[in-house]
N, C-alpha and C. Protein backbone atom coordinates (compact mmCIF):
# COMPACT_ATOMS: atom_id res chain seq x y z
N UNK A 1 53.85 56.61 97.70
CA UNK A 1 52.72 55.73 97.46
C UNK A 1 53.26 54.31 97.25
N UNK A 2 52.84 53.36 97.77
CA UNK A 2 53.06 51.95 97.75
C UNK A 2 52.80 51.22 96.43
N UNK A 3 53.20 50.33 96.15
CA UNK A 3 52.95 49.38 94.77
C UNK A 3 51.26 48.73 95.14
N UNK A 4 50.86 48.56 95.91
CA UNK A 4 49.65 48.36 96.44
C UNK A 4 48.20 49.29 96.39
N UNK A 5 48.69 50.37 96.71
CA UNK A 5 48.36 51.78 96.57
C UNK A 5 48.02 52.10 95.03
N UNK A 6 49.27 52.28 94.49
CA UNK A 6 49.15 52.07 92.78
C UNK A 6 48.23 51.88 91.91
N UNK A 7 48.38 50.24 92.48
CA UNK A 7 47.55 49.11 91.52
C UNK A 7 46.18 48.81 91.88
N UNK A 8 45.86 49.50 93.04
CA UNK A 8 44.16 49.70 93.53
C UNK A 8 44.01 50.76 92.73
N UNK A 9 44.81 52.19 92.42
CA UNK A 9 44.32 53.37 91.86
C UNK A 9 43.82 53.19 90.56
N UNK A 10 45.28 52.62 89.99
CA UNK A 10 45.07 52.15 88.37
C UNK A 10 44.03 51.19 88.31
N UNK A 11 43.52 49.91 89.19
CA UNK A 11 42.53 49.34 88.43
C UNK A 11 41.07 50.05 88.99
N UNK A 12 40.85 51.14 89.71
CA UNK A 12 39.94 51.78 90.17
C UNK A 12 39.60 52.81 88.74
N UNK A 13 40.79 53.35 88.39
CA UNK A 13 40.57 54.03 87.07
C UNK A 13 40.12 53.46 85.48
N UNK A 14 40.66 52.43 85.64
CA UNK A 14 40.13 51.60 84.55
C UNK A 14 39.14 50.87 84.61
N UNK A 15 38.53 50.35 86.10
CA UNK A 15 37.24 50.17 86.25
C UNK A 15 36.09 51.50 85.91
N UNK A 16 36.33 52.88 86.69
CA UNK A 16 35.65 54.02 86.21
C UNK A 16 35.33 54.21 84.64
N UNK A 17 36.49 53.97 84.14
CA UNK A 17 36.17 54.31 82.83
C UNK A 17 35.77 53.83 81.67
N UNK A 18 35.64 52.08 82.21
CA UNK A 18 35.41 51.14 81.63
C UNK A 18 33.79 51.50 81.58
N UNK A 19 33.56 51.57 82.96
CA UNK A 19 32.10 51.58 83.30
C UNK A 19 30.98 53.36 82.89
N UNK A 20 32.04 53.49 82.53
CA UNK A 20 30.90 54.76 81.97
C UNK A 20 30.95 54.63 80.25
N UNK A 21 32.19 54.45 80.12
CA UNK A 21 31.53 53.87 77.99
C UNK A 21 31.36 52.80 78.25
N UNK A 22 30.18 51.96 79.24
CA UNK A 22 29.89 51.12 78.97
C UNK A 22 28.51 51.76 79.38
N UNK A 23 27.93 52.24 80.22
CA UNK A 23 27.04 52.79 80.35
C UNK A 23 26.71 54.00 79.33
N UNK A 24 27.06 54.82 78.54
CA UNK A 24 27.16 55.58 77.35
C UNK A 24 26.57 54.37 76.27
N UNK A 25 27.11 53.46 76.21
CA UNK A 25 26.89 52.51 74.79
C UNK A 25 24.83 52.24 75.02
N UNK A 26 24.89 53.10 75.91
CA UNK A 26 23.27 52.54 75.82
C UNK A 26 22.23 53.63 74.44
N UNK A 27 22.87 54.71 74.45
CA UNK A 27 22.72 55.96 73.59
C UNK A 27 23.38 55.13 72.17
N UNK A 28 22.00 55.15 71.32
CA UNK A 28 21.80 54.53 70.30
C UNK A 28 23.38 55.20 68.87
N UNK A 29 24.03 56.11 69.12
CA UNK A 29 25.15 56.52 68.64
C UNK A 29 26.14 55.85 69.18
N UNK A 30 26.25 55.13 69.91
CA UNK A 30 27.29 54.24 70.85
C UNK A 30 26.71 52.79 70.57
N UNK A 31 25.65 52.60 70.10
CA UNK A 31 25.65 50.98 69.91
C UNK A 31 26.76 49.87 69.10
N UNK A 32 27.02 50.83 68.38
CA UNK A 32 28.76 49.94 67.39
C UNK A 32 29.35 49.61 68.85
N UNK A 33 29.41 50.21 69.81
CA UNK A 33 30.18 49.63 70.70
C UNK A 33 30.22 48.84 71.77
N UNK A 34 28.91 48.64 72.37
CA UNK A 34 28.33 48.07 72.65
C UNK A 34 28.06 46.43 71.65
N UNK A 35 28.33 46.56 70.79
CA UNK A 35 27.84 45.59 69.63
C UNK A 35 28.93 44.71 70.10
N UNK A 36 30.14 45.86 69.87
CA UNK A 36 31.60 45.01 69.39
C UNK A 36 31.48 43.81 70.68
N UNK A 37 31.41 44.60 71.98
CA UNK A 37 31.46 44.48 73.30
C UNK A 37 30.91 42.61 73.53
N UNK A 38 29.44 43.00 72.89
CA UNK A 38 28.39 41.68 73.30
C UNK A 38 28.42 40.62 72.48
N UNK A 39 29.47 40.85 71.08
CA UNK A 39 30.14 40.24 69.88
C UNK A 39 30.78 39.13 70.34
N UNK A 40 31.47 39.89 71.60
CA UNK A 40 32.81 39.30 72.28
C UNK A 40 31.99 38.25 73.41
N UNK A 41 30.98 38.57 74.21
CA UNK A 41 30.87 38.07 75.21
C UNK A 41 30.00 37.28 74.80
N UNK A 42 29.20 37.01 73.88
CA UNK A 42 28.15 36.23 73.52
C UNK A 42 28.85 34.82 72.14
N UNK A 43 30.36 35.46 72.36
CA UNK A 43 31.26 34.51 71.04
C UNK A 43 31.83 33.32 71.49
N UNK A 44 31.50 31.76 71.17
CA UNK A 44 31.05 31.52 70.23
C UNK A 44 29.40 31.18 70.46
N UNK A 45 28.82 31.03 71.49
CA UNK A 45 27.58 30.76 71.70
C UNK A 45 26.39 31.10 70.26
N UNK A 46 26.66 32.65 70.33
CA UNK A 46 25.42 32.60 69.28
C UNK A 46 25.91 34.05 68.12
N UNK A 47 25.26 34.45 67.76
CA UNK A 47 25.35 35.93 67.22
C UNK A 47 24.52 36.93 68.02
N UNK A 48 25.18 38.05 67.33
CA UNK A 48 24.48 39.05 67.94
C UNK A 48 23.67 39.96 66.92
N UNK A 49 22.59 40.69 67.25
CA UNK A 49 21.57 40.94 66.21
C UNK A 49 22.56 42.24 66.29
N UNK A 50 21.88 43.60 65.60
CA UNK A 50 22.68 44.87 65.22
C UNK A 50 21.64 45.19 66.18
N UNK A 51 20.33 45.09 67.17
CA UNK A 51 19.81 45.67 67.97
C UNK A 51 20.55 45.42 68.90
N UNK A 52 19.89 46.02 70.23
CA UNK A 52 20.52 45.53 71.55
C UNK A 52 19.19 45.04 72.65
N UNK A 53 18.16 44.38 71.50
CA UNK A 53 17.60 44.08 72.36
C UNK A 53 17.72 42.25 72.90
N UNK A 54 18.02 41.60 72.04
CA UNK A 54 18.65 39.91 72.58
C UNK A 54 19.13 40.16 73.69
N UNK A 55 20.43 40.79 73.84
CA UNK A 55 22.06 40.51 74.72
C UNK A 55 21.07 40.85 75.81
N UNK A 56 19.78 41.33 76.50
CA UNK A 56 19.41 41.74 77.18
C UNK A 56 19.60 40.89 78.62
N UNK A 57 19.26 40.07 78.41
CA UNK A 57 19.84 38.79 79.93
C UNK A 57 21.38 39.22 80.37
N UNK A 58 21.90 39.31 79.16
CA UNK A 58 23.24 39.52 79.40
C UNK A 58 23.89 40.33 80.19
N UNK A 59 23.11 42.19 79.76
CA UNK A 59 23.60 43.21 80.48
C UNK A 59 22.96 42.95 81.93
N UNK A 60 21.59 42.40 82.18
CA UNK A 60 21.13 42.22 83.31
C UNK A 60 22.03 41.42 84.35
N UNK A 61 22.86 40.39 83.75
CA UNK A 61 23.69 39.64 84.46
C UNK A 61 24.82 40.13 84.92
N UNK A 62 25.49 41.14 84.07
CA UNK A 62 26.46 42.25 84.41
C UNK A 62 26.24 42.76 85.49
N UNK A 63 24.92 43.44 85.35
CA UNK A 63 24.37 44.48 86.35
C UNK A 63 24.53 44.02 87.47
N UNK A 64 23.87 43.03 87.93
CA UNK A 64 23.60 42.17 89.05
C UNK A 64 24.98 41.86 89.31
N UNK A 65 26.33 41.50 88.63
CA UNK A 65 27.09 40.86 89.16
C UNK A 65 27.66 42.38 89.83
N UNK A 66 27.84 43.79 89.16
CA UNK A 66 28.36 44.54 89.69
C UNK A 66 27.72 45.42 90.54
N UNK A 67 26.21 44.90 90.87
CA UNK A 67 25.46 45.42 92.23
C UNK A 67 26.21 44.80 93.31
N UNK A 68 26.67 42.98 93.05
CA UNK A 68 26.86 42.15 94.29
C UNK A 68 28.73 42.96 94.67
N UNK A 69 29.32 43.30 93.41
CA UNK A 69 30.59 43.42 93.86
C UNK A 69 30.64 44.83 94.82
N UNK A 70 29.65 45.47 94.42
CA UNK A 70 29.30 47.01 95.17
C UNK A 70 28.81 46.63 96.79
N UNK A 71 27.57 45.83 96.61
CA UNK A 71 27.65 45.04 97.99
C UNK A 71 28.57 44.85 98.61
N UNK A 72 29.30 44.17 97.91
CA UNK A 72 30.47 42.95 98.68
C UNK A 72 31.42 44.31 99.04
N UNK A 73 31.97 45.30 98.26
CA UNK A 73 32.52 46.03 98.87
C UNK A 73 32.30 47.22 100.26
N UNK A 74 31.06 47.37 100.29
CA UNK A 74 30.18 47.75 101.08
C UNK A 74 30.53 47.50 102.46
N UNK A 75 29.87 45.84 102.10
CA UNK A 75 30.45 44.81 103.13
C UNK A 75 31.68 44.60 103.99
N UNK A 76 32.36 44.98 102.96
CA UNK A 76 33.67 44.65 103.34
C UNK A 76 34.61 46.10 104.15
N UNK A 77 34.03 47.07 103.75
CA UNK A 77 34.30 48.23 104.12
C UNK A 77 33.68 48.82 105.81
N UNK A 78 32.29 47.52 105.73
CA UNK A 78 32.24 47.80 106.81
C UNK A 78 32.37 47.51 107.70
N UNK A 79 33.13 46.01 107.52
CA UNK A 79 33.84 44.54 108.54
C UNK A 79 35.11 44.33 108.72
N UNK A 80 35.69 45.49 107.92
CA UNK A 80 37.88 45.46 108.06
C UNK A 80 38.13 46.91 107.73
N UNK A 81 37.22 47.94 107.18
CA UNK A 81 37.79 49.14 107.20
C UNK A 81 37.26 50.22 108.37
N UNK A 82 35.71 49.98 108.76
CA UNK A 82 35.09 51.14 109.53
C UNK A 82 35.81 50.70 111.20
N UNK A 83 35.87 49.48 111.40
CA UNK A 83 36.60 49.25 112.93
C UNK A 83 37.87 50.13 112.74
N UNK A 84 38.98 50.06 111.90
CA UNK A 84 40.16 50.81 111.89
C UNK A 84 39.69 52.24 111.90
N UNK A 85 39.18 52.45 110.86
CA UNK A 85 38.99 54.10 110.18
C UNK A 85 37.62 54.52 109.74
N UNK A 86 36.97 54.93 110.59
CA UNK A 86 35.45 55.14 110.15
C UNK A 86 35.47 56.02 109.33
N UNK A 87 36.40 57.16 109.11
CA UNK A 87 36.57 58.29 108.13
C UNK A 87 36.67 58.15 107.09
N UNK A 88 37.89 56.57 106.64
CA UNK A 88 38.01 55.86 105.76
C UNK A 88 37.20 55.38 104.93
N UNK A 89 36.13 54.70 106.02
CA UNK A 89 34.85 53.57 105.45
C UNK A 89 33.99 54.46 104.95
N UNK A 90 33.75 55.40 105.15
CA UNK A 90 32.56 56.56 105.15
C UNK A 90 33.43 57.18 103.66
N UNK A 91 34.29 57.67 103.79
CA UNK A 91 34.74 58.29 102.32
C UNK A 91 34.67 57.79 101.18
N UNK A 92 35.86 56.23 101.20
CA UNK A 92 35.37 55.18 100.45
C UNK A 92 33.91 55.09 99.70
N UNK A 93 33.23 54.76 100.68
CA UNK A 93 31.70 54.65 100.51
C UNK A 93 31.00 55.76 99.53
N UNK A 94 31.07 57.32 100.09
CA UNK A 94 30.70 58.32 99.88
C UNK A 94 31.17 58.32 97.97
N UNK A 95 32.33 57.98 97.88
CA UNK A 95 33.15 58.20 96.11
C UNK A 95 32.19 56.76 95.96
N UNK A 96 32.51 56.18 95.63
CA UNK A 96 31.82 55.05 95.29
C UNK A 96 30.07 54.60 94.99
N UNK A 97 29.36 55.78 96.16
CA UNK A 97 28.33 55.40 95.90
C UNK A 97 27.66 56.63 94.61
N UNK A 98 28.25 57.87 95.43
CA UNK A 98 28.18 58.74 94.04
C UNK A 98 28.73 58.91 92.52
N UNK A 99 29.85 58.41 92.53
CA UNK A 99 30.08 58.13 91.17
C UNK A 99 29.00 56.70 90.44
N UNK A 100 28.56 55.92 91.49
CA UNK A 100 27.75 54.95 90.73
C UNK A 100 26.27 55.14 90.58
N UNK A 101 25.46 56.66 91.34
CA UNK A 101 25.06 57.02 91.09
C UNK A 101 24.45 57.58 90.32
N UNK A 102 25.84 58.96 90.12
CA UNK A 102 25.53 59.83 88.68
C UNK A 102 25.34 59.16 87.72
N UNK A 103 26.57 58.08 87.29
CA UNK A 103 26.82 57.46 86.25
C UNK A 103 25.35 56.61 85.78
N UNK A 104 24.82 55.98 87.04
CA UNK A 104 23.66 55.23 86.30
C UNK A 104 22.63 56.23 85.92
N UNK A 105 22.50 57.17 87.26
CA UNK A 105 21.04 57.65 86.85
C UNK A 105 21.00 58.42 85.76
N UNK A 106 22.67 59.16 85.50
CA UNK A 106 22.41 60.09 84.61
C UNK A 106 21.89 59.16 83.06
N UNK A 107 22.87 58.02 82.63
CA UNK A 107 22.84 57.01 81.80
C UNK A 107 21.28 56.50 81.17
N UNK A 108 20.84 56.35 82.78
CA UNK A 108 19.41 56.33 82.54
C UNK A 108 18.64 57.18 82.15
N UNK A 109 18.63 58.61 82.60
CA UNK A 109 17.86 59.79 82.07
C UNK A 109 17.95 59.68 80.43
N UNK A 110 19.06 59.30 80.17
CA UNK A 110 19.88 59.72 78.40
C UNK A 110 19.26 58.45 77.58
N UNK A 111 18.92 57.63 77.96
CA UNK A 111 18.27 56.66 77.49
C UNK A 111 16.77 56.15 77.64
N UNK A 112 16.28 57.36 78.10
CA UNK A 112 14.58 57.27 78.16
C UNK A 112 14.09 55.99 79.43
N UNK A 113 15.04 56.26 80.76
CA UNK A 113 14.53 55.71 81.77
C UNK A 113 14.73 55.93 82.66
N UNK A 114 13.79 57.45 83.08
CA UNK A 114 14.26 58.41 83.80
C UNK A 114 13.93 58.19 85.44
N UNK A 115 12.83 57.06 84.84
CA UNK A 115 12.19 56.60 86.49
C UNK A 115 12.78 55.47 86.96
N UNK A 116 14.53 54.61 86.54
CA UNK A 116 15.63 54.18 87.26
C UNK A 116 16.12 55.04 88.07
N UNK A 117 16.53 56.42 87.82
CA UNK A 117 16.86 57.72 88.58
C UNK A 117 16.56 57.56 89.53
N UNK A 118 15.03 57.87 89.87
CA UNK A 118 14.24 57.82 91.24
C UNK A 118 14.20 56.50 91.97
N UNK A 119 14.24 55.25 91.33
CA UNK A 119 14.31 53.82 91.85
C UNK A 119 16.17 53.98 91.97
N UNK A 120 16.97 54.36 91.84
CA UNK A 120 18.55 54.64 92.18
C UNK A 120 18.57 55.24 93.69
N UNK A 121 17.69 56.15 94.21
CA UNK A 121 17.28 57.17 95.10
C UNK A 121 17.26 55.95 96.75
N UNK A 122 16.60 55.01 96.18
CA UNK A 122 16.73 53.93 97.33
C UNK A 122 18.17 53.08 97.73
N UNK A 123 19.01 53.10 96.80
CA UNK A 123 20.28 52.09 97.24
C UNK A 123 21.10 53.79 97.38
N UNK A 124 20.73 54.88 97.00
CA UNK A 124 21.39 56.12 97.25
C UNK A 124 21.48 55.95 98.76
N UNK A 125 20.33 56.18 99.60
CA UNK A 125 19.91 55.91 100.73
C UNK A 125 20.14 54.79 102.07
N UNK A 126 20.68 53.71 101.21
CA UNK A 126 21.04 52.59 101.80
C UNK A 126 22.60 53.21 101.92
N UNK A 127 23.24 53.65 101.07
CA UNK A 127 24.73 52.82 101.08
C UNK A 127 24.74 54.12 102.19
N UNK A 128 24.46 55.95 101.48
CA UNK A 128 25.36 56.25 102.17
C UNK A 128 24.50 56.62 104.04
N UNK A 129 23.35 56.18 104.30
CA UNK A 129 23.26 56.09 105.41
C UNK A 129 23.84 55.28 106.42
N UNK A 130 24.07 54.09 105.67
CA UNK A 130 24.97 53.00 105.93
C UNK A 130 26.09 53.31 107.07
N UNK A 131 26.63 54.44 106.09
CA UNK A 131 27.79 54.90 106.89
C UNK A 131 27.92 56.01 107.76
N UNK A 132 26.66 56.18 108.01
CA UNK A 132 26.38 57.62 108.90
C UNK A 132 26.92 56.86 110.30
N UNK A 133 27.27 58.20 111.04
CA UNK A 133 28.27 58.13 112.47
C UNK A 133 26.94 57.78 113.47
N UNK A 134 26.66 57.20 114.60
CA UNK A 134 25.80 56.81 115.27
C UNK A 134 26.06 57.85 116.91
N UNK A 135 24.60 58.64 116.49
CA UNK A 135 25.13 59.65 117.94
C UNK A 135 24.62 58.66 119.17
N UNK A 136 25.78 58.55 120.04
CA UNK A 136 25.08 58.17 121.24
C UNK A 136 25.14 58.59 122.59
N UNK A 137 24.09 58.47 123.41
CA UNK A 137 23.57 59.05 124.82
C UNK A 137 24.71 59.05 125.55
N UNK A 138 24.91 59.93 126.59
CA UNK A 138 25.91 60.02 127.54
C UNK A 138 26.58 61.59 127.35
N UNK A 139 27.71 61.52 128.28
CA UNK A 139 27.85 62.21 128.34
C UNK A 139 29.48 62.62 127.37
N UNK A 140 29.86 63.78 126.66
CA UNK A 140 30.86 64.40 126.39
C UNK A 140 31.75 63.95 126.87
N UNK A 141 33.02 63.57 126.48
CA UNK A 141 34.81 63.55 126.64
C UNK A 141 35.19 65.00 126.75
N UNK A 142 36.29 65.07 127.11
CA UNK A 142 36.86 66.07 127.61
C UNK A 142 37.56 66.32 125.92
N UNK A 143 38.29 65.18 125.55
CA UNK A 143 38.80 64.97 124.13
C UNK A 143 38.03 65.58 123.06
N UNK A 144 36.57 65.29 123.24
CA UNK A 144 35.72 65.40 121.94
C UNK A 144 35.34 66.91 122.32
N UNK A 145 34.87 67.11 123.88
CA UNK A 145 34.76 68.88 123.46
C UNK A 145 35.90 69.51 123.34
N UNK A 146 37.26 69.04 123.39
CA UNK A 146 38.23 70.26 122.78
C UNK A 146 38.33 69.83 121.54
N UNK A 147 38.04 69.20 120.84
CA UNK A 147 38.60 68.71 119.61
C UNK A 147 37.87 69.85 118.37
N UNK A 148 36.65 70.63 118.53
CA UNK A 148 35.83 71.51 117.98
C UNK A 148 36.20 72.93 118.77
N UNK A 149 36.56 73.70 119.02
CA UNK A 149 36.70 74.32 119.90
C UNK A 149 35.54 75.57 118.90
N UNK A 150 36.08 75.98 117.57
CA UNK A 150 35.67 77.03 116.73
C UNK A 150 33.97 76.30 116.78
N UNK A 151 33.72 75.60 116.78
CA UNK A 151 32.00 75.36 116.57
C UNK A 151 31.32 75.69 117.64
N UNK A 152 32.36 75.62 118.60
CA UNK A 152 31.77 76.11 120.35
C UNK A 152 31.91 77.75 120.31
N UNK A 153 32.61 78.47 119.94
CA UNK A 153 32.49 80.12 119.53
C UNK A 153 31.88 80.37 118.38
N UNK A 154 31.51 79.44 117.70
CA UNK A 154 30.53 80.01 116.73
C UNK A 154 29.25 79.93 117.14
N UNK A 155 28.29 78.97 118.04
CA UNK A 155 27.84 79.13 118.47
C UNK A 155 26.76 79.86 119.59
N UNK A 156 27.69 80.41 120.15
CA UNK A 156 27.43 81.45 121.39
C UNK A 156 27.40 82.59 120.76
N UNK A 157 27.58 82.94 119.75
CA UNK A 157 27.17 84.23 118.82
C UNK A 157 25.54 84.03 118.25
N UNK A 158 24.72 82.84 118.18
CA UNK A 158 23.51 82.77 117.54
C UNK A 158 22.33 82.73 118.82
């Protein structure tokens, strides 16, 4: 594995895990942490109340910034990685959109906003259709029908 390799894994992991006790801190037993969190980001500007309802612009601004970076990676996956490796772009995609999935909708269910879940269901839809393979008209390669051979004998049995 490359030093490159590495240091995408490690900050992929510490992004993951950043982002789920940060999504957890919404569950009113997790607000100390969340507190500490918006203590920090709102310091020296103003205080922070012991609710979490003020910092509210705040997390919204989060949100939004890490919808655009999800975009942008999106984007980007699909303008320098799917030309090389469509298997790539599509996998990528596939971890990424489901872990940001579960993590919100479940987050949301646990915090009495269960109908984000179902409004999640639409960018579910976007990303990973996004990366669906595009069948097109014509005719078969010689390459692509040997490349399945077992789906072609499984077939002729139904």
């Amino acid at each position: 594995m490359t030093q490159q390799q590495s240091a995408m894994r490690r900050s992929g992991w510490i992004l993951i895990v950043t982002g789920a006790l940060f999504a957890l801190t919404g569950l009113p037993l997790l607000h100390p942490i969340a507190q500490i969190f918006l203590q920090i980001a709102y310091w020296p500007m103003q205080d922070v109340p012991s609710g979490l309802a003020v910092p509210v612009p705040l997390l919204v601004a989060i949100t939004g910034g890490l919808t655009v970076g999800l975009g942008g990676m999106l984007w980007a996956l699909g303008t320098y990685v799917a030309p090389l490796s469509p298997d790539a772009a599509t996998k990528v995609t596939w971890v990424a959109t489901w872990s940001w999935f579960c993590t919100d909708s479940t987050a949301s269910i646990l915090v009495g906003a269960p109908l984000n879940a179902v409004l999640n269901l639409t960018f579910l839809a976007l990303m990973l259709l996004s990366c669906r393979r595009r069948v097109t008209t014509g005719t078969i390669s010689q390459s692509d029908f040997n490349a399945a051979p077992e789906a072609r004998a499984g077939s002729k049995g139904k």
